[in-house]
Protein backbone atom coordinates (compact mmCIF):
# COMPACT_ATOMS: atom_id res chain seq x y z
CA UNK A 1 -137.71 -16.15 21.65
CA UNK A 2 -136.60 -18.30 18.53
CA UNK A 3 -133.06 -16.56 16.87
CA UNK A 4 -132.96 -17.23 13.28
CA UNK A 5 -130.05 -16.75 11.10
CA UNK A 6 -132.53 -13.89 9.03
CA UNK A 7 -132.64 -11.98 12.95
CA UNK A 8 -129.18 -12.17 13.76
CA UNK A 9 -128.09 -10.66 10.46
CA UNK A 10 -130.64 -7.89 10.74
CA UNK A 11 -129.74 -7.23 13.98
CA UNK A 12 -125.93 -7.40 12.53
CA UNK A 13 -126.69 -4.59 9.82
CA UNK A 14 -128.61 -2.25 12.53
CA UNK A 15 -125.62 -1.83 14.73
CA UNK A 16 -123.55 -1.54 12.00
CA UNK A 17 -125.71 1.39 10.18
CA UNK A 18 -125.61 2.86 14.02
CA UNK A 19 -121.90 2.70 14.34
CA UNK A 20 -121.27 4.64 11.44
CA UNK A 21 -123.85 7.18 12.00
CA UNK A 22 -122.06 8.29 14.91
CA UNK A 23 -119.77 10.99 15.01
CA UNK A 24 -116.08 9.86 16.34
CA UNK A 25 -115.75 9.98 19.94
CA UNK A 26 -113.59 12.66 21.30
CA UNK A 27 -110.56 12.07 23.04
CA UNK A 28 -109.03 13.42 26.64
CA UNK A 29 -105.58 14.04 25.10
CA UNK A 30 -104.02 14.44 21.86
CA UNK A 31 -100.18 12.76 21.29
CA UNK A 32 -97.59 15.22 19.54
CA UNK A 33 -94.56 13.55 18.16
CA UNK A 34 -91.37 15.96 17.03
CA UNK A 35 -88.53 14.70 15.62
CA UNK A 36 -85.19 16.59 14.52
CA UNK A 37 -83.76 14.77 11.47
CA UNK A 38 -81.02 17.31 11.51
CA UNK A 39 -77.77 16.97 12.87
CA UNK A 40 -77.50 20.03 14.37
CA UNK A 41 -79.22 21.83 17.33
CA UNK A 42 -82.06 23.77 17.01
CA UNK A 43 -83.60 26.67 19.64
CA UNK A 44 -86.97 27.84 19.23
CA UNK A 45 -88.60 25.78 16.68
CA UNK A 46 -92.14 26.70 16.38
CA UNK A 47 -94.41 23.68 16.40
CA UNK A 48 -97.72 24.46 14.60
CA UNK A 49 -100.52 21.58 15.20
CA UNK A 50 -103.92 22.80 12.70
CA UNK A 51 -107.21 22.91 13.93
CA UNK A 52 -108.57 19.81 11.81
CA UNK A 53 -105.49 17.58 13.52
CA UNK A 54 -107.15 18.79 16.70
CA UNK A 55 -110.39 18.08 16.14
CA UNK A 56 -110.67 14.77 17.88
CA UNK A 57 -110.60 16.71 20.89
CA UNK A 58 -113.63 18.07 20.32
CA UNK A 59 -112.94 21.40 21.53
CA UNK A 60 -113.25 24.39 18.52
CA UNK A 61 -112.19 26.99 20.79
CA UNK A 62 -108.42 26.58 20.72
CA UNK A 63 -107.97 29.03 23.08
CA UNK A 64 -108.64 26.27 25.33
CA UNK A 65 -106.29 23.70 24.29
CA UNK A 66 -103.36 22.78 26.81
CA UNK A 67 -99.58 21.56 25.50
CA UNK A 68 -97.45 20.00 27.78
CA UNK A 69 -93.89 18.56 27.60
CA UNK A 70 -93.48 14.73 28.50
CA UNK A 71 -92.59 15.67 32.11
CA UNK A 72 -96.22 16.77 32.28
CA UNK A 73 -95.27 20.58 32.51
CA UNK A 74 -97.17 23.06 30.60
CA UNK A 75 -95.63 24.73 27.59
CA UNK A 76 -97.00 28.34 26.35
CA UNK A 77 -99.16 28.07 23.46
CA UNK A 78 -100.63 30.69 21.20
CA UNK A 79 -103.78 30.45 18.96
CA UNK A 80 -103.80 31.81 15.75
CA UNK A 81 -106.07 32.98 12.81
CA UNK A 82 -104.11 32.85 9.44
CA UNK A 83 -106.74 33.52 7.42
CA UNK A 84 -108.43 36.88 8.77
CA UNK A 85 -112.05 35.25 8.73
CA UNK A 86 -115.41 37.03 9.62
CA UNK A 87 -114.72 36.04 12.84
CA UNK A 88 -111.29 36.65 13.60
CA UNK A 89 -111.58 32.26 14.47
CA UNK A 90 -107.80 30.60 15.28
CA UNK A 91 -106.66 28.24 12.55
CA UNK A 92 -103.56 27.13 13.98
CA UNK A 93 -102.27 26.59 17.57
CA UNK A 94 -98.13 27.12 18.13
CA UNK A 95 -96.03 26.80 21.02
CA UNK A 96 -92.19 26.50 20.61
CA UNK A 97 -89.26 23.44 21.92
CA UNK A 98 -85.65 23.23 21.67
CA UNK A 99 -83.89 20.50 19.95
CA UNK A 100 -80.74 18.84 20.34
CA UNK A 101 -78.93 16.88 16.88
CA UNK A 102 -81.35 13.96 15.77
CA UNK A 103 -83.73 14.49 18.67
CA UNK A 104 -87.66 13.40 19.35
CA UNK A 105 -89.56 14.80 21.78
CA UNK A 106 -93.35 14.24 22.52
CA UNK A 107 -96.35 16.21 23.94
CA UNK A 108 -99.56 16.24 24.85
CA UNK A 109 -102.82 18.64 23.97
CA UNK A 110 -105.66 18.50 26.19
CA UNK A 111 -108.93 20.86 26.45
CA UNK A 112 -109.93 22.42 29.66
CA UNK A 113 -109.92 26.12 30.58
CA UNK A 114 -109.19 29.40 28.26
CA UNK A 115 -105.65 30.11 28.44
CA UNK A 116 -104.78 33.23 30.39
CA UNK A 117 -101.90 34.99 29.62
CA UNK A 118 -99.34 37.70 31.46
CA UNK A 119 -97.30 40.55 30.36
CA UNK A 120 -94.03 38.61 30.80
CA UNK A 121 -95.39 35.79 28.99
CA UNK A 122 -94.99 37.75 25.49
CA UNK A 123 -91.82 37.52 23.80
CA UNK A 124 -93.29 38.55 20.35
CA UNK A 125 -95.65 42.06 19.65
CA UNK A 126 -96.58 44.45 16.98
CA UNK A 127 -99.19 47.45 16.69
CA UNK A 128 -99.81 50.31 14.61
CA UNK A 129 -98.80 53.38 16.34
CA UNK A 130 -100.76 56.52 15.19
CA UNK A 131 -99.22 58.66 17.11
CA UNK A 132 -95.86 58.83 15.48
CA UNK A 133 -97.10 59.64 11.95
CA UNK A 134 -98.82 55.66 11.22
CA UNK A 135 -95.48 53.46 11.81
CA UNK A 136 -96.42 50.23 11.85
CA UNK A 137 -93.17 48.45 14.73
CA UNK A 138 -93.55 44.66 15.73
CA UNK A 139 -90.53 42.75 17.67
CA UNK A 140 -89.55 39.70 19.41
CA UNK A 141 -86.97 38.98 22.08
CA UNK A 142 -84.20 39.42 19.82
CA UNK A 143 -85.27 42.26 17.29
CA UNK A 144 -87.21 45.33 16.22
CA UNK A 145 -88.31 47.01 13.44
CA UNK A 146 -90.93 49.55 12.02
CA UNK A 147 -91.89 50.77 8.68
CA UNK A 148 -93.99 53.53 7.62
CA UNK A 149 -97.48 55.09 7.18
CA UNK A 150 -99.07 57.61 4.74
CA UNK A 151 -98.93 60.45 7.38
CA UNK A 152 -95.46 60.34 7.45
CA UNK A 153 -95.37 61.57 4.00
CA UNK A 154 -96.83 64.84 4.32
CA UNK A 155 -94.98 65.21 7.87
CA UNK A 156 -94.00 68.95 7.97
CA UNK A 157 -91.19 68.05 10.86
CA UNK A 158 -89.41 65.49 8.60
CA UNK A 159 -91.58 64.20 5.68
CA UNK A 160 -90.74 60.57 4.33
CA UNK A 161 -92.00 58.47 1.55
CA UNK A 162 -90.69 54.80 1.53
CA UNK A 163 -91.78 51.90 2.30
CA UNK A 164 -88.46 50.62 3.90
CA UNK A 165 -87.90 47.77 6.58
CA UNK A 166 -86.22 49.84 9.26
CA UNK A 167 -84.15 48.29 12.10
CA UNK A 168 -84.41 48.92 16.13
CA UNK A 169 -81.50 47.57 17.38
CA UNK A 170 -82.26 45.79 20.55
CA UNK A 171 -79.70 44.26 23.38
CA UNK A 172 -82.52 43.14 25.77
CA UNK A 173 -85.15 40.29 25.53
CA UNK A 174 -87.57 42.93 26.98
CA UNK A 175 -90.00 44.16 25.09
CA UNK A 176 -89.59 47.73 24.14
CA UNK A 177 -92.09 49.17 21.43
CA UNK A 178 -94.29 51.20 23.63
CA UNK A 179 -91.48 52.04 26.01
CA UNK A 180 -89.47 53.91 23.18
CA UNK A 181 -92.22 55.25 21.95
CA UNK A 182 -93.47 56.58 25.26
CA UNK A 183 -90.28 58.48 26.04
CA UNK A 184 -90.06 59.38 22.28
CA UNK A 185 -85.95 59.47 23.20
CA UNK A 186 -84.99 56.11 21.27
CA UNK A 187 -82.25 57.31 18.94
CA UNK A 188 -80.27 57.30 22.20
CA UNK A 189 -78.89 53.86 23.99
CA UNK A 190 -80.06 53.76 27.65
CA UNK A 191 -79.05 50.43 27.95
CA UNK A 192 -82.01 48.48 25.81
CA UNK A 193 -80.74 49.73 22.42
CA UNK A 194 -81.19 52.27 19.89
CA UNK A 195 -82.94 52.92 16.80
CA UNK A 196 -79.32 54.00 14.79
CA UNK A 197 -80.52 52.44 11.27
CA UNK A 198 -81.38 55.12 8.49
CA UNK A 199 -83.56 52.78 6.05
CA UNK A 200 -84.48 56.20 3.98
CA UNK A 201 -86.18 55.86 0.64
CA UNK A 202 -83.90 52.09 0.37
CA UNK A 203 -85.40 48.74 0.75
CA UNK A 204 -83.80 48.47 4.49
CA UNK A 205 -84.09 45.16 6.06
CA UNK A 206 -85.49 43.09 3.39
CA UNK A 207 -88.18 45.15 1.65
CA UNK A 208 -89.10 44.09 -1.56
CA UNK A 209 -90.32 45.31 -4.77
CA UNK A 210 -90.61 45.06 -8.65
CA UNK A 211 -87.74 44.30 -11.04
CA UNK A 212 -87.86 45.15 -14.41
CA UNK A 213 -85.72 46.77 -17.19
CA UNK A 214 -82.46 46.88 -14.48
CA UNK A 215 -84.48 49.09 -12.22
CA UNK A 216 -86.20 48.53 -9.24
CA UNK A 217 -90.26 50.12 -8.78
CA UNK A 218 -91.21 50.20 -5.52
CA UNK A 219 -94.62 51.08 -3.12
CA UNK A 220 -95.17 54.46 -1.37
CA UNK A 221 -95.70 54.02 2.22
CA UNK A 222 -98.70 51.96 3.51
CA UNK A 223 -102.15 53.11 3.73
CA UNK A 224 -104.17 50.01 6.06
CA UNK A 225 -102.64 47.56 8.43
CA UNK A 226 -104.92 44.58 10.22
CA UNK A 227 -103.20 42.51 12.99
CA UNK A 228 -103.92 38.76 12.71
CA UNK A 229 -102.46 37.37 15.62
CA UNK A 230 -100.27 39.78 18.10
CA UNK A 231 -98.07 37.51 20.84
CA UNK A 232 -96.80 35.99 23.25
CA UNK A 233 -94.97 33.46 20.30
CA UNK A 234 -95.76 35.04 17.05
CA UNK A 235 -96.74 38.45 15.75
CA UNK A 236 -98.72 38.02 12.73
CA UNK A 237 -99.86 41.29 10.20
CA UNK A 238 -100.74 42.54 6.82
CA UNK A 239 -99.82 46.04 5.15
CA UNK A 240 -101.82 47.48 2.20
CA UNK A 241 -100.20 49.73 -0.12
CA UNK A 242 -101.65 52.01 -3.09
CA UNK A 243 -101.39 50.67 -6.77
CA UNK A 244 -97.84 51.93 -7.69
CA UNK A 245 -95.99 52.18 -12.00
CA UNK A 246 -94.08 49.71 -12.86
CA UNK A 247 -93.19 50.53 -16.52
CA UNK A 248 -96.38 51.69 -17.43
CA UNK A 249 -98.30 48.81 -15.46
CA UNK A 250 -100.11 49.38 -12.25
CA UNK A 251 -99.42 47.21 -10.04
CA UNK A 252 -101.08 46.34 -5.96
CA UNK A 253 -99.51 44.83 -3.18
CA UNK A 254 -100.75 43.44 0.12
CA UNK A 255 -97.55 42.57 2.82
CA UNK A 256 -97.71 39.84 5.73
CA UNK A 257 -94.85 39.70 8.12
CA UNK A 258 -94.77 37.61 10.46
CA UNK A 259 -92.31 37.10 13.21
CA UNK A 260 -91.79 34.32 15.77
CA UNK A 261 -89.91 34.57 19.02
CA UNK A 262 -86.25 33.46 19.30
CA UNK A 263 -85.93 34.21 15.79
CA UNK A 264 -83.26 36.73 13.90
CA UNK A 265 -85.62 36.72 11.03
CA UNK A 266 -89.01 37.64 10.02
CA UNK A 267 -91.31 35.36 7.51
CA UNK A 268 -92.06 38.26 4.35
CA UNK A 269 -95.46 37.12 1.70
CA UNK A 270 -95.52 39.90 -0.49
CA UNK A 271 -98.68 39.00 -3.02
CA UNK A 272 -98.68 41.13 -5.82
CA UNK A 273 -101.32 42.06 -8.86
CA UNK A 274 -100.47 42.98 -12.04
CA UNK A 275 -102.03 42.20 -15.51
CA UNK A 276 -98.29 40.65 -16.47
CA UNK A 277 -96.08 38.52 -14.48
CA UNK A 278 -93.55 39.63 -12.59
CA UNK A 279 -89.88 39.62 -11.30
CA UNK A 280 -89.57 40.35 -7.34
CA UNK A 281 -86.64 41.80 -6.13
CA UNK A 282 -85.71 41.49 -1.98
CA UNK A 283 -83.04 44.28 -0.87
CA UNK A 284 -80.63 44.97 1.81
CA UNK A 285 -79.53 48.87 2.07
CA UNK A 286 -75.85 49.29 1.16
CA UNK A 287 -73.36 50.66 3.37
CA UNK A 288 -70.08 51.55 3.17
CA UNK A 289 -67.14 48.89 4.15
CA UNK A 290 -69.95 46.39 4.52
CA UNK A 291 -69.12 42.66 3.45
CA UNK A 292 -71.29 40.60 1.33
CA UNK A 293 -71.44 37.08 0.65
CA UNK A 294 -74.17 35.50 -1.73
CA UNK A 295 -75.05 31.92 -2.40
CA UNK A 296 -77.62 31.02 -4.75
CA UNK A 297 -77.15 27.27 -4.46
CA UNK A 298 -78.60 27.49 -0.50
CA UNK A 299 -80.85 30.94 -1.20
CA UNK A 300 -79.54 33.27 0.82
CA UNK A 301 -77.56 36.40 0.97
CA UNK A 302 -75.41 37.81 3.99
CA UNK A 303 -73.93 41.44 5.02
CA UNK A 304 -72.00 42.39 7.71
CA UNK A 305 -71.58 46.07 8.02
CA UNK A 306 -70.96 49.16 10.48
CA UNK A 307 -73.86 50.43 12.17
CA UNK A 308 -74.02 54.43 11.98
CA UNK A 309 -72.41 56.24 14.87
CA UNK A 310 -69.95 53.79 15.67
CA UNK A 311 -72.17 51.73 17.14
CA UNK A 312 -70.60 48.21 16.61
CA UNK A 313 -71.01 45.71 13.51
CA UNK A 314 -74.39 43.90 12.31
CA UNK A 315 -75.27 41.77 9.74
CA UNK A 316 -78.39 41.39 7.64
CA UNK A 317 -79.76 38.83 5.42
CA UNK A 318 -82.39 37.62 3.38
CA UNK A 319 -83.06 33.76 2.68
CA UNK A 320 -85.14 32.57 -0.14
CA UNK A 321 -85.93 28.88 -2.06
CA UNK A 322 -83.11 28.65 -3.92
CA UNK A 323 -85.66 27.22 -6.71
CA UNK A 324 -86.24 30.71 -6.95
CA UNK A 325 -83.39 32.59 -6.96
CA UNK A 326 -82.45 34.29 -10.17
CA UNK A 327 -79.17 36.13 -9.92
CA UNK A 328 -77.76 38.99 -7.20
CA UNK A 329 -78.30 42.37 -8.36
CA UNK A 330 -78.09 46.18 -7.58
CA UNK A 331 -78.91 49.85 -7.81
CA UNK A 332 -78.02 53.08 -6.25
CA UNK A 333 -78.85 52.10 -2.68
CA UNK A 334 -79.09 48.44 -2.59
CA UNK A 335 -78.30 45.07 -2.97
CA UNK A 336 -81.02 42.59 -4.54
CA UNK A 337 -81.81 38.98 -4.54
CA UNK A 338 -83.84 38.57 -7.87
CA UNK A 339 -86.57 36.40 -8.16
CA UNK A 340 -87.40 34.08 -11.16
CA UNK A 341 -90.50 36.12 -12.97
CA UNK A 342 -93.98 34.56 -11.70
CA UNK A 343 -97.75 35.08 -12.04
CA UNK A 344 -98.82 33.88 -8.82
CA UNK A 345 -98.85 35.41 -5.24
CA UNK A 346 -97.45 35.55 -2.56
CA UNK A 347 -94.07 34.98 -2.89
CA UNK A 348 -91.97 33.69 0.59
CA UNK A 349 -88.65 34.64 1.89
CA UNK A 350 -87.60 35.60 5.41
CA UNK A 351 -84.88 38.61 5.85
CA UNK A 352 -83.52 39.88 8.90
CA UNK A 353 -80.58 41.25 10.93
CA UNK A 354 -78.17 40.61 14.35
CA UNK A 355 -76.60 43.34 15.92
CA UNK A 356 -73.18 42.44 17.76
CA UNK A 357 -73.63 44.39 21.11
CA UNK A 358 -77.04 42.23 21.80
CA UNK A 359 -74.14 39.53 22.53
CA UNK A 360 -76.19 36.72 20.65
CA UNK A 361 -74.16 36.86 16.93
CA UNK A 362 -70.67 38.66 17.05
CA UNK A 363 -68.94 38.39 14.18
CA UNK A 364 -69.82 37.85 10.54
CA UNK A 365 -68.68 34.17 11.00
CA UNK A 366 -71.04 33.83 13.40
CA UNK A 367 -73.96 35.36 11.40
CA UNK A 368 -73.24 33.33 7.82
CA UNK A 369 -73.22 30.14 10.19
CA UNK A 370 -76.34 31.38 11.92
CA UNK A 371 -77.91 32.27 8.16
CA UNK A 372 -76.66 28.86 6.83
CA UNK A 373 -78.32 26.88 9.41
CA UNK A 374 -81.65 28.69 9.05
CA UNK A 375 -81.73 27.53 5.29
CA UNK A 376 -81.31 24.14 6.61
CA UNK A 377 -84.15 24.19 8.70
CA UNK A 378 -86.65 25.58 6.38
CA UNK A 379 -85.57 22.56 4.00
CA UNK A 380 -86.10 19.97 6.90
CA UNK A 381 -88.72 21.58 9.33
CA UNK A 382 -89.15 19.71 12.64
CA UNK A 383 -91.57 16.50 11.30
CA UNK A 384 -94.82 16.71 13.35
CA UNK A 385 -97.67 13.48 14.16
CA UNK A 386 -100.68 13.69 16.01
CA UNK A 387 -102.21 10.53 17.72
């Protein structure tokens, strides 16, 4: 057979049109590269890895999809849909690491079977609980919370309208939702905690609402809730609440919360609608002899304060971008960080609260530090490759 210089480059130009008409190969295991640029420790950083930087292990079900440390051991993972799709698809996989000051750690992701998990595997968990008048209560191994339905407003027993963050005080990494509610006896410590907190018709634990002519318009209690992604890591869910006056404008609002474990504070994304921009205002219930410190340079606000029948000392907080922080204000029943005035939705900020006799956070030291810190890390978040 006679090779010409005309053959060679046709032959040339077919294997390159083949090459490129080939999808990428996929690969056994992906290479996950963490580093702490931070001089201080960190403990339970969520790592979240998307499902395009995963893709080159051509697996779609993430559900599948293995981390492990770099002594080979297998670290929990969650999957999870952010976006509430038609098919309920995960998005995002998570699993969590502890960091020392300045340190790198790697991992690696690999596809094989579904993940199964266990009971004692779940540190974070939410539901909707009809049965006591449509609370919605989520929780991780460090804190609780609920806030309330539409039933509860026409409750003939002990009617409520709000739409309040309330607290559950925990002292256990167990956890407890459905036990409380099963024994329905959870305003008295038997050694797990107690719900003590009165949120009432205040903002609680870092509710939110709408700011405008030095008063505060807030929601009625919800009226849907949808659960996006519900342990063992993160709890993930939305609240819908009926268009509510705000000076004459009605105005809609749709709540995620989401809450990781290890964590004193939960992620809020209010997104509200209104025909006019708006001012958002996050609140913190006052109480009496409580002590408040506010600093709009680093975005957050801090309260330590007696919890109701003498039950020891707690602090709350909310942390915000300082880029938007407008100024500290008040009513009747609460403190509020204002928000600069915006037209676009959702807004971010995490609140969230310590209670001393969990052992964790002690002192109101202890909790500014702890609230400091946390501001820190959402400017620098763990930096995250994939190869």
């Amino acid at each position: 057979m006679k090779v010409t210089l005309l053959s060679v480059l046709v032959l040339a130009l077919t294997l390159s049109t083949e090459t490129k008409s080939q999808p990428p190969s996929s690969q056994t295991q992906l290479t996950v590269t963490a580093v702490n640029k931070l001089k201080i420790a960190r403990e339970s950083e969520t790592i979240e890895l998307t499902a395009q930087a995963l893709a080159t292990l051509g697996e779609k079900d993430l559900m599948k999809l293995h981390v492990r440390d770099s002594a080979g051991k297998e670290v929990l993972s969650q999957a999870v849909d952010t976006d509430y799709d038609d098919y309920h698809k995960p998005d995002l996989l998570i699993f969590q690491a502890d960091f020392a000051p300045g340190e790198t750690k790697t991992f690696t992701v690999t596809a094989g079977k579904k993940r199964e998990y266990v009971k004692d595997d779940f540190r974070a968990y939410g539901r909707f609980v009809r049965e006591r008048f449509d609370d919605f209560a989520w929780e991780n191994d460090r804190i609780g919370h609920r806030t309330y339905g539409k039933a509860l407003r026409t409750w003939k027993g002990e009617p409520l309208t709000s739409s309040a963050i309330d607290i559950w005080s925990k002292r256990t990494s167990k956890l407890v939702v459905n036990d409380w509610y099963m024994v329905d006896n959870y305003h008295v410590d038997g050694g797990e905690g107690v719900d003590a907190y009165s949120a009432g018709p205040t903002r609680g634990c870092g509710g939110s609402g709408i700011w405008t002519n030095e008063q505060l318009y807030i929601p009625t209690n919800f009226v849907d809730s949808r659960v996006l992604t519900n342990g063992p890591i993160r709890v993930m869910f939305e609240l819908v609440y009926e268009p509510f006056d705000v000076n004459g404008t009605a105005v809609s609002k749709v709540l995620r919360v989401s809450l990781d474990a290890g964590s004193q504070l939960n992620h809020f994304q209010p997104s509200y609608q209104s025909s006019s921009s708006l001012a958002v205002a996050v609140g913190l219930k006052k109480v009496k002899d409580e002590q408040k410190q506010f600093n709009a340079e680093r975005g957050w606000l801090t309260i330590w304060q007696p919890v109701d029948k003498n039950l020891g000392m707690q602090g709350l907080a909310v942390v915000v971008n300082a880029n938007d922080v407008d100024k500290l204000v008040e009513d009747k029943l609460n403190n509020l960080v204002l928000l600069k005035p915006r037209t676009t939705f959702p807004v971010s900020y995490w609140a969230g609260f310590a209670w001393d006799r969990a052992g964790k956070i002690t002192s109101a030291e202890s909790w500014t530090t702890y609230v400091d810190q946390f501001s820190d890390r959402l400017r620098s978040p763990i930096e995250v490759s994939v190869k």
